[in-house]
Protein backbone atom coordinates (compact mmCIF):
# COMPACT_ATOMS: atom_id res chain seq x y z
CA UNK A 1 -6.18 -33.50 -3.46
CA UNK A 2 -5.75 -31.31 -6.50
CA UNK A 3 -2.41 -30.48 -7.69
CA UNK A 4 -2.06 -27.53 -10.61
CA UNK A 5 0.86 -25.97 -12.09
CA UNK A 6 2.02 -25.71 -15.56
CA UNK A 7 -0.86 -23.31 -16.77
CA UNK A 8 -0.39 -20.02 -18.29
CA UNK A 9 3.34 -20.25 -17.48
CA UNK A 10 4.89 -21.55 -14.42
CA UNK A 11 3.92 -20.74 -11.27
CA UNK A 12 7.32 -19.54 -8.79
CA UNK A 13 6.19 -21.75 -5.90
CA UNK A 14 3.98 -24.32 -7.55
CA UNK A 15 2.03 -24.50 -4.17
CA UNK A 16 -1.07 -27.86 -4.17
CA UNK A 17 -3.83 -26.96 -4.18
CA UNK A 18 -6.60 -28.86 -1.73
CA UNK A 19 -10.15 -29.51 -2.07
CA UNK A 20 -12.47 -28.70 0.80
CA UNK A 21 -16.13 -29.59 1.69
CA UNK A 22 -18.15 -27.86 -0.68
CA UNK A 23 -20.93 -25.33 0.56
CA UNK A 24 -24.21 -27.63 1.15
CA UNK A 25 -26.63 -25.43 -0.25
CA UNK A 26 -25.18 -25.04 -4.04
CA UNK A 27 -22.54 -21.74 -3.15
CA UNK A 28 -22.84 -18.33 -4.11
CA UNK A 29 -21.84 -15.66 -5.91
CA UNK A 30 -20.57 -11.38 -4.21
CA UNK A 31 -20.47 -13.08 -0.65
CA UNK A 32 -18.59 -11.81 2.07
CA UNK A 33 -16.77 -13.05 4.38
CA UNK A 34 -14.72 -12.66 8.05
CA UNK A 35 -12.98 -15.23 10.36
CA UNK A 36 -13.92 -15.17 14.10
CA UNK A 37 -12.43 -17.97 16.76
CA UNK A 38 -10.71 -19.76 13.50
CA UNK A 39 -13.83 -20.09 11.98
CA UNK A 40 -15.34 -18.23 8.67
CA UNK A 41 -18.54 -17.04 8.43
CA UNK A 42 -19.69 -16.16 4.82
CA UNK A 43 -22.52 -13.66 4.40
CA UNK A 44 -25.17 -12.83 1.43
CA UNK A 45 -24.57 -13.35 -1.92
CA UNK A 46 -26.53 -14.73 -4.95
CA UNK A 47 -27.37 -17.82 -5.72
CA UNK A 48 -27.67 -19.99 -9.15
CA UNK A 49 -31.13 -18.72 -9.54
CA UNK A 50 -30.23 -14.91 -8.97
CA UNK A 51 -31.95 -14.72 -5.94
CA UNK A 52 -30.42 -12.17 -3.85
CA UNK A 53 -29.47 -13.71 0.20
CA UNK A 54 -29.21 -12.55 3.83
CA UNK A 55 -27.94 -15.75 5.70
CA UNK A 56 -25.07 -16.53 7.10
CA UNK A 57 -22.97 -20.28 7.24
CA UNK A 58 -19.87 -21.20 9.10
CA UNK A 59 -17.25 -23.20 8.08
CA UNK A 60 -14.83 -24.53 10.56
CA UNK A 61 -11.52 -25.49 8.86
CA UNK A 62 -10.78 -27.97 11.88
CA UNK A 63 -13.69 -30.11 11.37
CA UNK A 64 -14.01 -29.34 7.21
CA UNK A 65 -17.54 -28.82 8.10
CA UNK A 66 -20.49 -26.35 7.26
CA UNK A 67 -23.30 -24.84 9.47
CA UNK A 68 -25.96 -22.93 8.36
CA UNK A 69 -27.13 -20.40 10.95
CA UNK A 70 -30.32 -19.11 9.32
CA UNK A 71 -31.49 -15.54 7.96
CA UNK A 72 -29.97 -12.17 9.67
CA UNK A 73 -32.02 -9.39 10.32
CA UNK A 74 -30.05 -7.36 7.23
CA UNK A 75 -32.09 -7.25 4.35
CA UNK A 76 -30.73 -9.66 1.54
CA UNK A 77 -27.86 -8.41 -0.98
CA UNK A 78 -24.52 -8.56 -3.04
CA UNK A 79 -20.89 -6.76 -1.96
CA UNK A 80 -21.31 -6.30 1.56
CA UNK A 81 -18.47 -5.10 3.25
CA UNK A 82 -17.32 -6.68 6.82
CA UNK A 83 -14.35 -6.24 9.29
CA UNK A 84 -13.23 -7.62 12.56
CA UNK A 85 -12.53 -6.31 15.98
CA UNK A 86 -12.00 -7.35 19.54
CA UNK A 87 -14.03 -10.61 18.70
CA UNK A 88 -17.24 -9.16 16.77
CA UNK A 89 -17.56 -8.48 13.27
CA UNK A 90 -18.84 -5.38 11.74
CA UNK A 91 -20.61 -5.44 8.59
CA UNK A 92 -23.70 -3.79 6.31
CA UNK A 93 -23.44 -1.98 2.86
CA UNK A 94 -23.38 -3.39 -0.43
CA UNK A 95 -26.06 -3.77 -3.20
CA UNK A 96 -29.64 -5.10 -4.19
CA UNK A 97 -32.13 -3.68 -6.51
CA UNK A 98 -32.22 -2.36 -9.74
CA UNK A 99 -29.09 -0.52 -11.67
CA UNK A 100 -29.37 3.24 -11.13
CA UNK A 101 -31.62 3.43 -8.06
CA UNK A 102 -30.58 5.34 -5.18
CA UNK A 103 -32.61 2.71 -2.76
CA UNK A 104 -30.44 0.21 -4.01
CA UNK A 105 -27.19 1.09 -2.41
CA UNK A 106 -27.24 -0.03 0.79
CA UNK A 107 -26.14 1.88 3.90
CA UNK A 108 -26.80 0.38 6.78
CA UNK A 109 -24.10 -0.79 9.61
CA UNK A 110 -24.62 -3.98 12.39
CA UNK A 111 -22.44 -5.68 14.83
CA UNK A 112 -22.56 -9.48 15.43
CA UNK A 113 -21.24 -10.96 18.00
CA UNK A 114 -21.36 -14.28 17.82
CA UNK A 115 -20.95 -15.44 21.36
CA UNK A 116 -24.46 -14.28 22.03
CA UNK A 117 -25.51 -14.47 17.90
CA UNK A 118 -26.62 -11.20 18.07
CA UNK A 119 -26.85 -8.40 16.18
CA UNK A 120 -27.58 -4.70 16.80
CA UNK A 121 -27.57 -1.89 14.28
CA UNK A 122 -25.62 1.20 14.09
CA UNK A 123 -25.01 4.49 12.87
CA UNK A 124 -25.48 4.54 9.30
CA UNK A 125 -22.68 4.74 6.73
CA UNK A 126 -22.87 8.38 5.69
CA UNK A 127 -23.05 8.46 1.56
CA UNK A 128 -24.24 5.91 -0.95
CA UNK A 129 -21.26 4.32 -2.75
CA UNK A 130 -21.47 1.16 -0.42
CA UNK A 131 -21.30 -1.06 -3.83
CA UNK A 132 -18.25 -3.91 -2.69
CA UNK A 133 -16.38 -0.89 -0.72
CA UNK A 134 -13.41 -1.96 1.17
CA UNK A 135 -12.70 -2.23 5.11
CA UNK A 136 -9.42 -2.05 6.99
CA UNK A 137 -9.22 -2.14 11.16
CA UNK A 138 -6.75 -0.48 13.03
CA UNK A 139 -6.89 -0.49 16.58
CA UNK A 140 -10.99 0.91 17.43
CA UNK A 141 -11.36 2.36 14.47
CA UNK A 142 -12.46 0.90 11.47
CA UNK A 143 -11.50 2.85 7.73
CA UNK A 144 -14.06 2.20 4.61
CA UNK A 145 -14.13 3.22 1.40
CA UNK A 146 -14.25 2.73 -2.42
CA UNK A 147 -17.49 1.84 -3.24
CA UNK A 148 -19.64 2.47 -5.97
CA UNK A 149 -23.39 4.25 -6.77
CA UNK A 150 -23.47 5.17 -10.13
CA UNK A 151 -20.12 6.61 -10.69
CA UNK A 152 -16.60 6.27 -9.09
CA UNK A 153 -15.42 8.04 -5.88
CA UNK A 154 -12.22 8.06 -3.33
CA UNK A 155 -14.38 8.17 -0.35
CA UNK A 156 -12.41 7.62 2.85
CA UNK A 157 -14.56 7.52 5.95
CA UNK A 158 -13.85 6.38 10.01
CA UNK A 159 -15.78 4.36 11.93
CA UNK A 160 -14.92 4.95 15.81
CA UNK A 161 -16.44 1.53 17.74
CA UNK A 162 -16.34 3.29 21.12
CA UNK A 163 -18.43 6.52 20.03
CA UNK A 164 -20.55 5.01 16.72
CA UNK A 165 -19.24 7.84 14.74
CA UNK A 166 -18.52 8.07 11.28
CA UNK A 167 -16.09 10.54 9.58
CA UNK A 168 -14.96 11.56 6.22
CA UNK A 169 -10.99 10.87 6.19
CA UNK A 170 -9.21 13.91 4.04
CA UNK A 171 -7.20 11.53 2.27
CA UNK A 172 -4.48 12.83 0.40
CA UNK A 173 -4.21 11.20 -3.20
CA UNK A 174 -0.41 11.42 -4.37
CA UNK A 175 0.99 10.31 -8.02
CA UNK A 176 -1.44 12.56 -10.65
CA UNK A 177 -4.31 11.30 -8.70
CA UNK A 178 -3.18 7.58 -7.89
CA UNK A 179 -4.89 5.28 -6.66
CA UNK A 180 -7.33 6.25 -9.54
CA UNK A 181 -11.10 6.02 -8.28
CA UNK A 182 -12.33 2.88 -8.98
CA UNK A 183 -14.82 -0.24 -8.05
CA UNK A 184 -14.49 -3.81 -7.83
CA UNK A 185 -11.09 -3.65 -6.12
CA UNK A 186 -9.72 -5.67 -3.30
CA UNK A 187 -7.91 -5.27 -0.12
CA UNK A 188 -6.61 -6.56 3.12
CA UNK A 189 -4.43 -6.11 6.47
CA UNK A 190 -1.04 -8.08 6.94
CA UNK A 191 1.35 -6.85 9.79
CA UNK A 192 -0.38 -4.32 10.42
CA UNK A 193 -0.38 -2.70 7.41
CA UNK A 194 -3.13 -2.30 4.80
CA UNK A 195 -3.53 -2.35 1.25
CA UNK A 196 -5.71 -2.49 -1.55
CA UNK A 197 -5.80 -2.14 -4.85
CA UNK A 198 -7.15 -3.74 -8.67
CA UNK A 199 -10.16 -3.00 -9.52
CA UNK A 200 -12.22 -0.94 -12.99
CA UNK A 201 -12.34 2.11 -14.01
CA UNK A 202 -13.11 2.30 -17.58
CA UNK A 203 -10.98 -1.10 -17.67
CA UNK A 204 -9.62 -3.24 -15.03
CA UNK A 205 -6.68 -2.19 -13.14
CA UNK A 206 -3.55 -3.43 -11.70
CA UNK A 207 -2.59 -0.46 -9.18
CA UNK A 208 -1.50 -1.72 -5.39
CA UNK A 209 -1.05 0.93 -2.97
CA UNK A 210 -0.84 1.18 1.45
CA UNK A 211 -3.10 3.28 2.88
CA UNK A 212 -1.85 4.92 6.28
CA UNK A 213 -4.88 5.82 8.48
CA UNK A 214 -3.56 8.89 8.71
CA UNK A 215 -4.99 9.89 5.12
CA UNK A 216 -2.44 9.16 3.08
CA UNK A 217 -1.96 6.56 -0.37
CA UNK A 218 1.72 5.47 -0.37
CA UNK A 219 2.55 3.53 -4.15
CA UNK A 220 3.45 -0.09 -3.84
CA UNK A 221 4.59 -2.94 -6.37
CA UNK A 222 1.76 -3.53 -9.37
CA UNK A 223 -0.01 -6.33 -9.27
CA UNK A 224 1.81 -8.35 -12.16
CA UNK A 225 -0.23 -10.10 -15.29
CA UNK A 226 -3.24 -9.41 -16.59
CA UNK A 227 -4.85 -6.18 -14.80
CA UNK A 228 -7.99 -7.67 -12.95
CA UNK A 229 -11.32 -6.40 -11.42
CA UNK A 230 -13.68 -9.00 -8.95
CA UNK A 231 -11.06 -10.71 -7.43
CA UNK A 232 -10.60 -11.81 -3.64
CA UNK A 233 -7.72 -11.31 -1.02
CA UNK A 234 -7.13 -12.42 2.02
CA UNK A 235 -3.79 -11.89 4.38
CA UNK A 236 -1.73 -14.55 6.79
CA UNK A 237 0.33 -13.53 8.87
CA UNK A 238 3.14 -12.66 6.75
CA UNK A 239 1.49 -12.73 3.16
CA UNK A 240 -1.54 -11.14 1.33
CA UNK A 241 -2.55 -13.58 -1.47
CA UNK A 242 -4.76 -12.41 -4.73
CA UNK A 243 -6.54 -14.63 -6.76
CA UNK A 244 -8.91 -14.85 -9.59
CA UNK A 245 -10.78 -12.07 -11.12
CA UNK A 246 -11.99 -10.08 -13.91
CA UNK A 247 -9.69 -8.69 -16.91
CA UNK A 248 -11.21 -6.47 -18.88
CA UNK A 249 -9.51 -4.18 -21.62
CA UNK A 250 -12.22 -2.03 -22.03
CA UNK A 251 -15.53 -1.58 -24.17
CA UNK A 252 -14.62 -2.64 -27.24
CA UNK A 253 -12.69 -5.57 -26.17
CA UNK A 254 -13.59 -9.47 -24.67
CA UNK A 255 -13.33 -10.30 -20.60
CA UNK A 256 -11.16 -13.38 -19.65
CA UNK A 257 -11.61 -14.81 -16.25
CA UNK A 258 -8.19 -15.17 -14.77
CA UNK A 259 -7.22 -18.70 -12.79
CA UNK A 260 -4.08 -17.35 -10.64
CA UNK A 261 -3.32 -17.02 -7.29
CA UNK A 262 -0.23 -14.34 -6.32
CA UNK A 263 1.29 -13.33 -3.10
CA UNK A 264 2.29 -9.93 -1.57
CA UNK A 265 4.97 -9.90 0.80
CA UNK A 266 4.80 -6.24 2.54
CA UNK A 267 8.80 -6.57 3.71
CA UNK A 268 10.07 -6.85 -0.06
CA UNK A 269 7.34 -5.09 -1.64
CA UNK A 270 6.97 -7.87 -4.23
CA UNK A 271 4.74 -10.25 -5.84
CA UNK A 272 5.35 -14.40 -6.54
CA UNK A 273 2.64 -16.29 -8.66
CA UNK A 274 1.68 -19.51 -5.79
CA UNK A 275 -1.05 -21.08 -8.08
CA UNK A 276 -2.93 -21.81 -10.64
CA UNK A 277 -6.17 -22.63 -9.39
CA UNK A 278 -8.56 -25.50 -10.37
CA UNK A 279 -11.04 -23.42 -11.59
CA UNK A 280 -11.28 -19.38 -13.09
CA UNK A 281 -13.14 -17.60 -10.37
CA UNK A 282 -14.38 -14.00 -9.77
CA UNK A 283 -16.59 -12.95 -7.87
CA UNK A 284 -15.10 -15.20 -4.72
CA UNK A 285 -14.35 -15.17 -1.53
CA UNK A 286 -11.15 -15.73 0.27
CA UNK A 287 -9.90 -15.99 3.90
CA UNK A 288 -6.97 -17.31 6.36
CA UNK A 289 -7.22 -19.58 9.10
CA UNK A 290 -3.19 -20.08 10.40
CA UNK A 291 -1.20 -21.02 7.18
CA UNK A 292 -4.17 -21.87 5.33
CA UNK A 293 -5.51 -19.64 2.26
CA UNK A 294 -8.35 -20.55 1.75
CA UNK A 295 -10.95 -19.44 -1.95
CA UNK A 296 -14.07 -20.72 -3.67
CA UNK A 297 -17.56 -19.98 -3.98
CA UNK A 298 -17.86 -17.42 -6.57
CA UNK A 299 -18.52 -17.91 -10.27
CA UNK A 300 -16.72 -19.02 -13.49
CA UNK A 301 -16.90 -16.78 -17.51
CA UNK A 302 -20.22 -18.25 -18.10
CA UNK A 303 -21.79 -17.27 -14.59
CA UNK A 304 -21.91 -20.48 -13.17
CA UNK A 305 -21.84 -20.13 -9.58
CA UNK A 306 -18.90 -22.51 -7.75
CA UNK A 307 -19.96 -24.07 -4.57
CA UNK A 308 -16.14 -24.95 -4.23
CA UNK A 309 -14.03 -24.29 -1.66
CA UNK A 310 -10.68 -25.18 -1.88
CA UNK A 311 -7.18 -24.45 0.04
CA UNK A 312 -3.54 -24.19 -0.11
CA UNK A 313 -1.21 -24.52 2.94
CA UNK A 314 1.80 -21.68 3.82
């Protein structure tokens, strides 16, 4: 067990912080990641060589153990995007190629179920910024957006499950044009309510907002500290909890990896520092099983990938 406060000021609930089995195969860097049953299944990535990945592992929080359940049929990548509904996962987009190629951004859409571990594709995502967008579910239909092909965009679209439809969402962008466009944000779902925010544009960014699915960005609490791109979120039942990321200040200035781990309570609209964590991550993934937050993988400020995982308990 790993206990850390003290660092870069004092943390407001000093939570421990918990080591858990570490990833066999060495851990990755731009997974993703969705929980299913209590268990997480982590997706992609690259590895310490820069090898681009298509498997997938579970990791079963009851056990603290690891299964590796081979190659998908998706083609291998970085910054997928995944979501969960009525006990399947949805998940495709993201990255691999070269910088600046249009066959690089990734559109294509699967379900797994993992009852049967199968997959079937779908209907295409319709444009190309599929670069680490961002997925929220409410009820059937499932809302994506803000990724990234060569420039920034505000792309809302709809996925309808029942119909394997996609359509453009006219969201309305309040506040001089907040949230600004951006990439490398984060987001998640707690009580039913979803928000997102972080990210770069130019530099990194510290703008939280709710989205409503009807189209519409409502302004919440800034995410305090450092302003931070590449970090990971994940929601309990009453808390969405940020960690890690990038700050950067901008083109003529140095990035700092960042080491804490904040909560979001959606009642109070407010933010408490939990953590600092054992190691500076970006990069990362992060879920919730129960009361457990769980974060790892990822990589450190010299790209040195983490096969970590580690937890903290509600």
């Amino acid at each position: 067990m790993l206990t850390f406060f003290g660092c870069q000021g004092s943390p407001d609930i000093q939570a421990v912080v918990h080591e858990s089995a570490p990833m066999p195969n060495g851990g990755r860097a731009c997974a993703t990641c969705f929980v299913l049953n209590d268990q997480a299944y982590i997706f992609a990535g690259r590895d310490a060589e820069g090898e681009y990945l298509n498997d997938l592992w579970r990791y079963t929080p009851a056990t603290d153990t690891w299964e590796d359940l081979g190659t998908t049929p998706l083609s291998p990548r970085v910054n997928a995007t995944a979501c969960v509904y009525d006990g399947k996962a949805y998940i495709g987009l993201g990255y691999c190629g070269k910088y600046g190629n249009d066959t690089s951004y990734l559109s294509d859409w699967w379900v797994f179920t993992p009852a049967t571990m199968s997959w079937e594709r779908l209907q295409n995502y319709p444009n190309s910024y599929t670069d680490d967008a961002t997925a929220f579910v409410d009820d059937d239909k499932l809302f994506v957006g803000y990724g990234f092909c060569w420039n920034y965009r505000r792309d809302m679209f709809c996925y309808t499950i029942g119909t394997n439809r996609w359509d453009s969402v006219d969201v309305h962008v309040p506040f001089h044009g907040y949230p600004v466009r951006s990439f490398g944000g984060t987001g998640s779902t707690c009580q039913h309510r979803h928000f997102m925010g972080t990210g770069y544009y130019r530099h990194s960014l510290n703008w939280w907002a709710e989205f409503l699915p009807e189209g519409r960005w409502e302004k919440r609490a800034a995410v305090p500290g450092k302003t931070r791109t590449l970090a990971s979120s994940a929601a309990t039942a009453n808390y969405i909890y940020l960690s890690g990321g990038l700050h950067y200040g901008g083109a003529n200035t140095s990035g700092e990896v960042l080491q804490d781990l904040r909560r979001y309570d959606p009642q109070k609209d407010t933010w408490q520092w939990v953590a600092v964590m054992p190691k500076r991550l970006m990069n990362h993934i992060s879920f919730a099983v129960e009361k457990k937050l769980f974060f790892g993988l990822g990589e450190d400020e010299d790209y040195i990938i983490n096969d970590q995982l580690y937890y903290i308990e509600e």
